[in-house]
Structure formats: C-alpha cells, structure tokens
Protein backbone atom coordinates (compact mmCIF):
# COMPACT_ATOMS: atom_id res chain seq x y z
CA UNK A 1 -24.03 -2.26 12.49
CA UNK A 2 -24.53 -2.71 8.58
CA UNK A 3 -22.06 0.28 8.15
CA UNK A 4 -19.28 -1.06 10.53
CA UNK A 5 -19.46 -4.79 8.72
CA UNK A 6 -19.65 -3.14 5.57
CA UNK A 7 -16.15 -0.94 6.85
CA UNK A 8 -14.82 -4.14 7.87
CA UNK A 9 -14.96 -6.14 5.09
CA UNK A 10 -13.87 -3.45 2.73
CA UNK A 11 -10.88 -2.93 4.40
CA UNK A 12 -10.14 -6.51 4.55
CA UNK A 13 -10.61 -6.52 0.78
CA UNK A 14 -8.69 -4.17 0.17
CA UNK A 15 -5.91 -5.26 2.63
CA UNK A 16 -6.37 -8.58 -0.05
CA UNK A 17 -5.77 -6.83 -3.24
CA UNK A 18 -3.09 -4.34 -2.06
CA UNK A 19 -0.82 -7.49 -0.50
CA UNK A 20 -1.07 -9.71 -3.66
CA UNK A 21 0.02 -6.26 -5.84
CA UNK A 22 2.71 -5.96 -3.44
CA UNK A 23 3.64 -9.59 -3.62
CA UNK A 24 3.60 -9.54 -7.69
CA UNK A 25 5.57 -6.24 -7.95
CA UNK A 26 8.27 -6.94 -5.69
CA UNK A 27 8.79 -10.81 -7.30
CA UNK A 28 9.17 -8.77 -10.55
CA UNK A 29 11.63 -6.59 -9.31
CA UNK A 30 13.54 -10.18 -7.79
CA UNK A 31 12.51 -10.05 -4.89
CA UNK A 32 12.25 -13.35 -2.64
CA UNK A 33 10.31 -12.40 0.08
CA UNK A 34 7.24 -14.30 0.53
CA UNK A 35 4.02 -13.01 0.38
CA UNK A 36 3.40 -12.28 4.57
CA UNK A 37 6.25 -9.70 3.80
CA UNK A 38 3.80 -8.09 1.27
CA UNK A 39 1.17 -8.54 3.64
CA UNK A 40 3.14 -6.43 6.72
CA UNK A 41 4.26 -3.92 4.08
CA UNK A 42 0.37 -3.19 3.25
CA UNK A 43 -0.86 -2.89 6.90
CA UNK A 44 1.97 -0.74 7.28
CA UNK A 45 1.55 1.28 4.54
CA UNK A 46 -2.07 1.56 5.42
CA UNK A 47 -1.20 2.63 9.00
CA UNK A 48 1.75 5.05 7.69
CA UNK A 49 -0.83 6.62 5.82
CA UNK A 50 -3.89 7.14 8.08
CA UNK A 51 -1.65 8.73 10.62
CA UNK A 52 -0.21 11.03 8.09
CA UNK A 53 -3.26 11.77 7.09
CA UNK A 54 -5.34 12.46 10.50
CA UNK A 55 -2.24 14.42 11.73
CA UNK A 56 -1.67 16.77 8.08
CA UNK A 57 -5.06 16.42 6.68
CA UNK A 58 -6.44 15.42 3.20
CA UNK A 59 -3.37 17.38 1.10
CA UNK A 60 -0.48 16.87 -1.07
CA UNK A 61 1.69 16.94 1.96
CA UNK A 62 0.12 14.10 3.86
CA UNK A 63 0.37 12.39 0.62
CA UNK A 64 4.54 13.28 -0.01
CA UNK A 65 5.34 12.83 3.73
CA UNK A 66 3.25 9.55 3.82
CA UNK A 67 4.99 8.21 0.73
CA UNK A 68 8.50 8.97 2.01
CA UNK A 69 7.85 6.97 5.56
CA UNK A 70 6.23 4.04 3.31
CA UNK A 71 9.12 3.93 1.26
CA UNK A 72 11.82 3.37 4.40
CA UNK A 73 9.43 0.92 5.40
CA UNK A 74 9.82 -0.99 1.86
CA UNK A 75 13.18 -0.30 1.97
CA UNK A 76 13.85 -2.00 5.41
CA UNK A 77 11.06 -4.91 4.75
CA UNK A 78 12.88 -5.79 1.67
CA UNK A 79 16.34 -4.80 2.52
CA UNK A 80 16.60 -3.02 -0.42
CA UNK A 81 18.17 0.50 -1.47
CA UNK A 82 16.19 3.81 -1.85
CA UNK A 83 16.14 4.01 -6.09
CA UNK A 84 14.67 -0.04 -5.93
CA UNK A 85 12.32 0.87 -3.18
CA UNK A 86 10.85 3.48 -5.30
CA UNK A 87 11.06 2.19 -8.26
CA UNK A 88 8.90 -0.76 -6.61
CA UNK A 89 6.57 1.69 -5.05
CA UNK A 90 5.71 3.46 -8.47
CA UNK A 91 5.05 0.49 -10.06
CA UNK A 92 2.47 -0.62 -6.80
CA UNK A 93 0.88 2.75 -7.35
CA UNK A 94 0.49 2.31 -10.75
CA UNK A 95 -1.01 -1.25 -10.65
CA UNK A 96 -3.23 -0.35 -7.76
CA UNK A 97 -4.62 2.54 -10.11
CA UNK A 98 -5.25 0.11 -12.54
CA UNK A 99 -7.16 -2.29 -10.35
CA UNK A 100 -9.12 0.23 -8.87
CA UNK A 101 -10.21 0.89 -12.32
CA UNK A 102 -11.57 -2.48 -12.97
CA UNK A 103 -12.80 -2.71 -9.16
CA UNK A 104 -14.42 0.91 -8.44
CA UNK A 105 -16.49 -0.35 -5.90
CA UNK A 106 -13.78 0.06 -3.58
CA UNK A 107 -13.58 2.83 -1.71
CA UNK A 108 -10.46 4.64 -1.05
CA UNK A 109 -7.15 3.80 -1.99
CA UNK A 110 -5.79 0.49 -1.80
C-alpha cells in the first residue's frame, strides 16, 4: 500500500513540475495558452511516452518515436508549426534536466 501511495504521489509531483515547465517555456516562446493547456500537454506527453515505451522497450527508439508523437501533440495543442514546436520541446527538455538536478528525488523523467 506504502509503495502504490508513494507511486501516486510521485507521479502527481511530477505531473506538477512538468506542467508549470511547460507553462513557463511556451509563455517564453509567446505563447497564450493558459496553463490547463500545459497541463493536457504533460499527461499527454506522459501517456505518449509510456506506450512508446511498453510497446519498443527502454531504447533510443522508444525515445525518437516518442518524441516525434509528443511533438504533433505540441504542435496541435498550441497550434503552432513543427520548427516552434521543437524548438519549445528542447528547451522543456532542457529545463526539466535542470530541475531534476536540483530535485533528484524524483524518479524518472518528468
């Protein structure tokens, strides 16, 4: 039971940080979308991802194949084009790395 709280509210904490680096990023790219866009764009990316990788595995093509889908989401949440979308999604990675350096209790990425 300890285990499946402890799952629980990690996730939810993480679900926390990744939508408010979403939210900042995409306001400093001029963005207006509020931040429940963010929010849908992490839950999708975190879906997008676990389904990439439970059906290719823990690999670099999970990863590529993963980030391609995440960035047509991103692209059709924001209504944006492909160069801004990725643009905006390098700049998420990179700030997530950096917060997962100052919170390494998490586990997993954001």
């Amino acid at each position: 039971m300890a285990d499946v709280v402890s799952t629980v509210l990690g996730f939810i904490l993480a679900l926390i940080v990744s939508t408010i680096v979403i939210w900042v990023v995409t306001k400093l790219f001029g963005e207006r979308e509020g931040i429940g866009t963010a929010l849908i764009a992490a839950i999708i990316g975190t879906i997008i991802y676990t389904i990439a990788y439970w059906l290719l595995g823990d690999g670099l093509l999970a990863a590529i194949i993963g980030g391609i889908v995440w960035l047509l989401a991103l692209k059709g949440l924001y209504k944006i084009g492909w160069l801004k979308a990725l643009a905006i999604a390098i700049v998420i990675w990179l700030l997530t790395w950096l917060v997962g350096l100052i919170l390494p209790t998490l586990a997993g990425p954001l």
